[in-house]
Protein backbone atom coordinates (compact mmCIF):
# COMPACT_ATOMS: atom_id res chain seq x y z
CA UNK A 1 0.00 0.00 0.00
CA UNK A 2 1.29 3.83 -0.95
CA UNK A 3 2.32 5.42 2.06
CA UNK A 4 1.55 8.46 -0.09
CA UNK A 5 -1.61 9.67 -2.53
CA UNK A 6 0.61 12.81 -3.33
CA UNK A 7 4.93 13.57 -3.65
CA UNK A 8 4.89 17.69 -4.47
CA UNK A 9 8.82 18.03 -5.10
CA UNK A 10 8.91 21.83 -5.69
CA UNK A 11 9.21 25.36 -4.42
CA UNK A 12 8.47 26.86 -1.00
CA UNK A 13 8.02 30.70 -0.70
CA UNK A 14 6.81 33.47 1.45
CA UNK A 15 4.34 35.51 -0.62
CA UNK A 16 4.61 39.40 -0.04
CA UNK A 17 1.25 40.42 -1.20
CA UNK A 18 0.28 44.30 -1.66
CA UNK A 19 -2.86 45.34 -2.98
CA UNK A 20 -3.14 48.01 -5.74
CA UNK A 21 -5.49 49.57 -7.66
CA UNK A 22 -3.38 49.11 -10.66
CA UNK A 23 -0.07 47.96 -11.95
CA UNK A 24 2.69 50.09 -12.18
CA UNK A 25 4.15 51.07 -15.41
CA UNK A 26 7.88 50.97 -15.93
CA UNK A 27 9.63 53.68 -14.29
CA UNK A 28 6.14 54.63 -12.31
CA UNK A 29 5.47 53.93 -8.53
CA UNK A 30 1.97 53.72 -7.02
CA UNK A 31 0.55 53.26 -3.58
CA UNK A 32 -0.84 49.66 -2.38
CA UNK A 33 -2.47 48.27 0.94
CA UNK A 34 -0.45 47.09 3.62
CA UNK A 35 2.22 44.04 3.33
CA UNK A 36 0.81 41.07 4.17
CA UNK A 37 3.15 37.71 4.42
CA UNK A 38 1.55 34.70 3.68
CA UNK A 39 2.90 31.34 2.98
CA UNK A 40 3.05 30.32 -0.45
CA UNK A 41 5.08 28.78 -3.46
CA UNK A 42 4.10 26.34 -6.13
CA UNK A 43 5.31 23.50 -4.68
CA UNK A 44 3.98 24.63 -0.88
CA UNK A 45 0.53 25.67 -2.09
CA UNK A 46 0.16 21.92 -3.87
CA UNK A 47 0.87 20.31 -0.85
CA UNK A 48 -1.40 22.27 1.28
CA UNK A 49 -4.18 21.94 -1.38
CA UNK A 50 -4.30 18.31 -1.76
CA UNK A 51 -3.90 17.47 1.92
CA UNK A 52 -7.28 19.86 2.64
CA UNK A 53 -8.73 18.02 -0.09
CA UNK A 54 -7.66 14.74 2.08
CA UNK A 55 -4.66 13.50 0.19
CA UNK A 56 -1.91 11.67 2.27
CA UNK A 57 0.54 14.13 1.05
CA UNK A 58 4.33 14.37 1.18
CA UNK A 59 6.73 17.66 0.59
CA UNK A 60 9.97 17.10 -1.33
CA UNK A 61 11.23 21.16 -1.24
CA UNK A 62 14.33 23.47 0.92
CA UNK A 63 13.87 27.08 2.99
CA UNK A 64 15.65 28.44 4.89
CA UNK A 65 16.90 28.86 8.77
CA UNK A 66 15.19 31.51 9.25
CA UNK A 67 11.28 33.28 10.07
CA UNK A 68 9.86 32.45 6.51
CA UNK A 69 11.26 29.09 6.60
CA UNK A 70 9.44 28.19 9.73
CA UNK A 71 6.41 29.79 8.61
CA UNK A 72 6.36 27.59 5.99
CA UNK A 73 7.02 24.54 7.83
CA UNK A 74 4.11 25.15 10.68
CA UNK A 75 1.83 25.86 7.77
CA UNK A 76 2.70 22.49 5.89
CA UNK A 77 2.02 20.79 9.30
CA UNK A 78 -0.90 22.60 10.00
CA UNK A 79 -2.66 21.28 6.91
CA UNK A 80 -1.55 17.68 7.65
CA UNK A 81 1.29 17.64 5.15
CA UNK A 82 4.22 15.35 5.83
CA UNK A 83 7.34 17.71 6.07
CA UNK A 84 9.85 14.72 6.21
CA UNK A 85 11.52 15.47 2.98
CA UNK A 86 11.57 19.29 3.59
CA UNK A 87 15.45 20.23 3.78
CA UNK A 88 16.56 23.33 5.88
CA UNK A 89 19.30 25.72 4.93
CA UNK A 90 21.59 26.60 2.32
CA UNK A 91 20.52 29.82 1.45
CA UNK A 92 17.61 32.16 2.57
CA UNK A 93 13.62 31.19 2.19
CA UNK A 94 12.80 32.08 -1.59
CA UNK A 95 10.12 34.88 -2.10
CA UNK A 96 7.66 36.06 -4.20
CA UNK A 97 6.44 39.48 -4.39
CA UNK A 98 2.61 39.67 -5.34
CA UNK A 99 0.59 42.58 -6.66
CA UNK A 100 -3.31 42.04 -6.67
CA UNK A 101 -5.82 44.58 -8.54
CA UNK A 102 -9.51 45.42 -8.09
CA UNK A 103 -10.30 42.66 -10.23
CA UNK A 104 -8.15 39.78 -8.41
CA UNK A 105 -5.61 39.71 -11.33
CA UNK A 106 -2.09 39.29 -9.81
CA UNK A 107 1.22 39.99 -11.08
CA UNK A 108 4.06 38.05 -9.17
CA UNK A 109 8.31 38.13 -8.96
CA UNK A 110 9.81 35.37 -7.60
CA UNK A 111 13.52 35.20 -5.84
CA UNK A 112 14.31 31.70 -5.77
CA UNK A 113 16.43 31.70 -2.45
CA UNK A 114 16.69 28.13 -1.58
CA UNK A 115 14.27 26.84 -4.30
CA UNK A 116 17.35 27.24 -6.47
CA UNK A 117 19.42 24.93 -3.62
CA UNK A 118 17.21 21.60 -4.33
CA UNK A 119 19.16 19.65 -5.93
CA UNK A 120 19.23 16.22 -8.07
CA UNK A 121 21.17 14.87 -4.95
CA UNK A 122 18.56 15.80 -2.78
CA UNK A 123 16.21 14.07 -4.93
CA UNK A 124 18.29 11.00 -4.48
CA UNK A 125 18.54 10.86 -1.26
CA UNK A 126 15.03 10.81 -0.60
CA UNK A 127 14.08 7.78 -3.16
CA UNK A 128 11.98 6.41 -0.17
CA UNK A 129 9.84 8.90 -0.47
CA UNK A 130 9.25 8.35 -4.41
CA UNK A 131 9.02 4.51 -3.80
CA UNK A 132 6.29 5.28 -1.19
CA UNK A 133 4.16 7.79 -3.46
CA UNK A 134 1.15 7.05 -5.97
CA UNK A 135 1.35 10.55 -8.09
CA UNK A 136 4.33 12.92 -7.92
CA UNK A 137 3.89 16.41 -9.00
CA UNK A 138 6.59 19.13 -9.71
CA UNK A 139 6.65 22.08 -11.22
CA UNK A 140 9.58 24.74 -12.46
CA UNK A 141 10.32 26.95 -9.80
CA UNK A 142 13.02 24.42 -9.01
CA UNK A 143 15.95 23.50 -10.80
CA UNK A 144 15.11 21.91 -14.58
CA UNK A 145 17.67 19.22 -13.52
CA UNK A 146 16.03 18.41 -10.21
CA UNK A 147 13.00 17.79 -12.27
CA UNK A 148 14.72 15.57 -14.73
CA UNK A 149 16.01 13.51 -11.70
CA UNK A 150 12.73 13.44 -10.37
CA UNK A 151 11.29 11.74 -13.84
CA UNK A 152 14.94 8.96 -13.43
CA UNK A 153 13.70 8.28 -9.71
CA UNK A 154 9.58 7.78 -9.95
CA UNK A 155 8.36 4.43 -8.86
CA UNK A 156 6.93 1.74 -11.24
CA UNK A 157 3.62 2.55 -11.54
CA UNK A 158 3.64 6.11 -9.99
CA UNK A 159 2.24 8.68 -12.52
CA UNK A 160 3.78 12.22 -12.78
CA UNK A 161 2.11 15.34 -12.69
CA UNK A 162 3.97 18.51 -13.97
CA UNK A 163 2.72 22.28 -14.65
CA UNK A 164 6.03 23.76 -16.21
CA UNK A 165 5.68 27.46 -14.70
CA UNK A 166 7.22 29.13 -15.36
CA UNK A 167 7.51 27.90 -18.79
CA UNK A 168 10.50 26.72 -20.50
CA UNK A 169 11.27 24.07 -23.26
CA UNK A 170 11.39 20.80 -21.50
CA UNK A 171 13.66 17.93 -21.98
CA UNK A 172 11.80 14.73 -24.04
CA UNK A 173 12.55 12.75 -21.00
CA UNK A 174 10.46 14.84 -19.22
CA UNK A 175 8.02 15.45 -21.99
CA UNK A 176 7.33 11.53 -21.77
CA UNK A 177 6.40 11.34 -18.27
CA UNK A 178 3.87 13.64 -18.11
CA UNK A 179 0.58 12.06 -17.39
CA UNK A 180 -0.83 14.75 -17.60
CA UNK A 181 1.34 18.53 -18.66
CA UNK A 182 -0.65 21.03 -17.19
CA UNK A 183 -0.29 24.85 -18.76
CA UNK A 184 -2.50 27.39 -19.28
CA UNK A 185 -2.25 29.73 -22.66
CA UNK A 186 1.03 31.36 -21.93
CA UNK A 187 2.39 28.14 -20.87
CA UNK A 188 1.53 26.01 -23.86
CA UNK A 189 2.49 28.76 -26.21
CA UNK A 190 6.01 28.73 -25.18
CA UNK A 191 6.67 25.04 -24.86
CA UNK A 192 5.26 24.91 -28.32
CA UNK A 193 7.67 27.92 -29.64
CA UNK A 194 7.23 28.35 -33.46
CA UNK A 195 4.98 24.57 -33.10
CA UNK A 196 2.16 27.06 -32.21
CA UNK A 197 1.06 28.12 -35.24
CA UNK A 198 -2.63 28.00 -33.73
CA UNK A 199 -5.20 30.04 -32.17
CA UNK A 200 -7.04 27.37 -31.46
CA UNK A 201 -6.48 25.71 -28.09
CA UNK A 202 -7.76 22.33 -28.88
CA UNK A 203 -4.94 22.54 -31.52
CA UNK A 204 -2.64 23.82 -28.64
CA UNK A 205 -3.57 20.57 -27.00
CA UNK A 206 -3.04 18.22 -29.98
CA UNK A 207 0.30 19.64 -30.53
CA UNK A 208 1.40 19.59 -26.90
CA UNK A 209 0.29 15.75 -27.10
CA UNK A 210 2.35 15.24 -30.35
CA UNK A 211 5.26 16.26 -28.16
CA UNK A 212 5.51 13.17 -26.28
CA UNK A 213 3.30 13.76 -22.96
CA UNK A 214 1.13 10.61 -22.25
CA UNK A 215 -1.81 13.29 -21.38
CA UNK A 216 -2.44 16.99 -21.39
CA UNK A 217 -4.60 19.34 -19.79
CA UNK A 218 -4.97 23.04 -21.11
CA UNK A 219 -6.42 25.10 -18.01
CA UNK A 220 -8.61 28.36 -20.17
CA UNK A 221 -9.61 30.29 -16.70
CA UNK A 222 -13.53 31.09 -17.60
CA UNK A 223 -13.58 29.00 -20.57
CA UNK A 224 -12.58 26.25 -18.24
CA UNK A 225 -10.31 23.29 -19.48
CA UNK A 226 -9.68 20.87 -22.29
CA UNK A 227 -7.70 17.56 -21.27
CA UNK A 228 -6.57 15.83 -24.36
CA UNK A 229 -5.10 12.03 -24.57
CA UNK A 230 -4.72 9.42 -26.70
CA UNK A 231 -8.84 8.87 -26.79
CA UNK A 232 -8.91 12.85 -28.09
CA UNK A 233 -9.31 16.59 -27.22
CA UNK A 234 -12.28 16.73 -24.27
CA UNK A 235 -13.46 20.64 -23.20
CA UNK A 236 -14.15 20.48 -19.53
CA UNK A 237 -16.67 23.11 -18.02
CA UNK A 238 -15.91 26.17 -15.44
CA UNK A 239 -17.29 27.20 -12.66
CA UNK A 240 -18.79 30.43 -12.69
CA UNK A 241 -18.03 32.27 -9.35
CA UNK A 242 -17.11 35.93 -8.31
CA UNK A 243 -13.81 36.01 -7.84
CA UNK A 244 -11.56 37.79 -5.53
CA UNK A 245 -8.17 36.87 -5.73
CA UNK A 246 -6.87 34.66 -8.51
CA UNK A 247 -3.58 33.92 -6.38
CA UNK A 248 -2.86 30.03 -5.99
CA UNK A 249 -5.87 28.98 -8.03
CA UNK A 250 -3.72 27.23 -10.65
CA UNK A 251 -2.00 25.11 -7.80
CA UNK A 252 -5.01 24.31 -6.36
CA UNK A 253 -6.47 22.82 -9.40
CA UNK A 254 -3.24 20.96 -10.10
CA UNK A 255 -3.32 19.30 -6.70
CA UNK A 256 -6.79 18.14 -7.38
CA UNK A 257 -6.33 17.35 -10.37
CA UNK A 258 -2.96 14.97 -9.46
CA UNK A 259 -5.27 13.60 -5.95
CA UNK A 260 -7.96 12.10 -8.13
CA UNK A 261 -6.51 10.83 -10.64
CA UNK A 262 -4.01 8.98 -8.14
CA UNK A 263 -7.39 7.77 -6.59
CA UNK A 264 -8.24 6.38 -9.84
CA UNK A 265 -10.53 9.06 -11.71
CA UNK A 266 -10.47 9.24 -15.59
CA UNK A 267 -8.79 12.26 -16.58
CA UNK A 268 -11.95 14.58 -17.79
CA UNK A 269 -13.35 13.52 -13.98
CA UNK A 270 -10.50 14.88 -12.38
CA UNK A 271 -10.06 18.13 -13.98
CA UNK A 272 -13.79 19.08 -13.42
CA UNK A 273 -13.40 18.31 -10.10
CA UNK A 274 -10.06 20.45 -10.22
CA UNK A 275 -11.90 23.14 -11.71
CA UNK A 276 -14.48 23.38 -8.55
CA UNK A 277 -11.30 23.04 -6.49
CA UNK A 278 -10.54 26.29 -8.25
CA UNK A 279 -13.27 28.00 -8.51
CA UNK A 280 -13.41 27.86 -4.34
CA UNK A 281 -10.05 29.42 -4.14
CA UNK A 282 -10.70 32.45 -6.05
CA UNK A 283 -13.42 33.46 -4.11
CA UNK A 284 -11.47 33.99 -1.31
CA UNK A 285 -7.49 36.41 -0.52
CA UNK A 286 -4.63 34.65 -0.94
CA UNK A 287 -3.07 31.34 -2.15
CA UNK A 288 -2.94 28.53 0.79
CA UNK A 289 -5.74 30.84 3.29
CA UNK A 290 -7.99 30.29 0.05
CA UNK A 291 -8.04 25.99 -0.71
CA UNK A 292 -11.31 24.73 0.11
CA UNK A 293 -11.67 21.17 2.11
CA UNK A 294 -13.30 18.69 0.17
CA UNK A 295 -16.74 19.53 1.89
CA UNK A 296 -16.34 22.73 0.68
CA UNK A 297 -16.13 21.60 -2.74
CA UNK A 298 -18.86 19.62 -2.33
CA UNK A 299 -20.91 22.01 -1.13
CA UNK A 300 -20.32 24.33 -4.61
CA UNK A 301 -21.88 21.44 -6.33
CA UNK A 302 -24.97 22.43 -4.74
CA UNK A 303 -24.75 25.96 -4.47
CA UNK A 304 -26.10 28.64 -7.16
CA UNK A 305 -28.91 26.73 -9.00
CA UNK A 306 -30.04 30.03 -10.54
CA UNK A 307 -26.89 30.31 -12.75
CA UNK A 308 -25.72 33.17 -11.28
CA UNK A 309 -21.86 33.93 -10.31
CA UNK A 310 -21.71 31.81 -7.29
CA UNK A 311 -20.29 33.05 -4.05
CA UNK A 312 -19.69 29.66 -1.68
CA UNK A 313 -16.52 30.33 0.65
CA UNK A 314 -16.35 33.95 0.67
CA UNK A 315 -15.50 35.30 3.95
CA UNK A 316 -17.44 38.35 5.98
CA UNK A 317 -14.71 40.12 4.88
CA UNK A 318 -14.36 39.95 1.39
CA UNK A 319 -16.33 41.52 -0.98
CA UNK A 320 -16.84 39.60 -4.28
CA UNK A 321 -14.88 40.61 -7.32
CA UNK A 322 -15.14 40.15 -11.31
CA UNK A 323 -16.33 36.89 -12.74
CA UNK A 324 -13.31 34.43 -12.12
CA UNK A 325 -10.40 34.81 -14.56
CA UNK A 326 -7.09 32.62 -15.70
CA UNK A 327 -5.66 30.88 -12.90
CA UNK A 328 -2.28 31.82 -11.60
CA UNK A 329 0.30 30.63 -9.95
């Protein structure tokens, strides 16, 4: 038996989020809310998504020795994620700095601090972990060669998640493994390069398949998703919600996305349920304060009947926003 629904191997930040009531141009400065520090990261927010969802989840990532780093850590524990594999030290706790408008748009900067530390040794040395997993999922806020390592060490039988953000041309090897690649538009566009010579995204999707990924799911924000395989190109519905804050939403999906179809979902299955997964999150400030528990997500099922923008999960607090947009990060 798996000791393990979900391995994340991937990044741990602390997000610096300031709201704005627009994005600066270059050279131009504008006043935001106050700094708020919340605990974030591709690889973090994954793990903290699927184990709310109730994945027995592992975390495969390195921060720092210092107040981010432990922030980071309680948070993982708090949500019931197995920190075994996380690795302290070596550099300072990466960081992302996070601008969020009116709208729940965000623009975000990354420093990769210790992110940039994990290394294919690392990924060695923790084989147990990879032997004890069903579904691994990474992402590229780590080194590209960590990743490949992770693809040499998976388990016979394991399947392999990745959402390459941010994008870069991936290695065959890793191409291969993917079961499913998850990108949105700006991701597929530049892992096809001069490939995409479509503006169609079920052609995006055949293209990215002719690459060598065993599966592939094209996230489309309101439009909602298309998951392609060898069977063909299916389009997968959204969620129409009010959104607030479109921070973490992409992780979130990818976590649920990776947790059912490690619990044995067909692909199509899994990304609608990723997309309600979503469609929680954005409805609420921040990344890993956002993920819903899987009651939550049941209870959107149910919620809205009119047809309306549906508002499940929003706190006193937060006042709705636009229709939900692209997810991010």
């Amino acid at each position: 038996m798996d000791d393990y629904d979900l391995l994340v191997v991937g990044s741990a930040n602390a997000d610096l989020v300031i709201g704005v009531e627009r994005r600066p141009g270059a050279g131009e400065t504008v006043l935001g809310s106050d700094l708020a520090v919340h605990p974030g990261g591709k690889g973090a927010n994954q793990a903290v998504a699927a184990a709310r969802l109730g994945a027995r989840t592992a975390l495969l990532a390195r921060v720092g020795d210092d107040g981010h780093g432990r922030l980071l850590l309680d948070s993982q524990r708090a949500a019931g994620v197995d920190t075994v594999g996380v690795l302290v030290g070596g550099a300072p706790t990466g960081v992302a700095l996070i601008t969020v408008d009116p709208s729940g748009d965000n623009s975000i900067v990354v420093s990769p601090g210790a992110n940039g530390r994990l290394t294919p040794g690392d990924v060695r040395t923790a084989i147990s972990l990879f032997h004890a997993s069903r579904v691994v999922s990474t992402q590229l806020e780590i080194p590209l060669e960590t990743v490949v390592e992770v693809v040499r060490n998976l388990a016979p039988g394991s399947r392999f998640v990745l959402n390459p953000s941010p994008p870069r041309p991936l290695p065959t090897e890793v191409l291969a493994a993917c079961d499913p690649l998850i990108v949105n538009e700006h991701e597929a566009k530049v892992i096809l390069g001069d490939a995409c010579v479509s503006d169609a995204p079920e052609d995006w999707a055949r293209l990215l398949l002719a690459k060598g990924p065993r599966s592939v799911v094209v996230t489309l924000g309101a439009q909602g998703s298309l998951v392609a395989s060898s069977a063909g190109v299916t389009r997968v519905a959204s969620v129409k919600v009010d959104a607030v804050d479109t921070t973490g939403a992409g992780d979130a999906f990818t976590a649920a996305l990776a947790f059912r179809l490690g619990a044995g979902s067909a692909l199509a299955e899994a990304a609608a349920y990723a997309s309600r997964v979503g469609a929680v999150a954005v409805t609420r400030k921040g990344a890993q304060d956002s993920f819903p528990t899987a009651d939550e997500v049941d209870d959107l099922c149910c919620a809205g009947s009119g047809g309306g923008p549906r508002t499940l999960g929003r706190r006193p607090d937060e006042a709705p926003g636009a229709t939900r947009r692209g997810e991010s990060r």
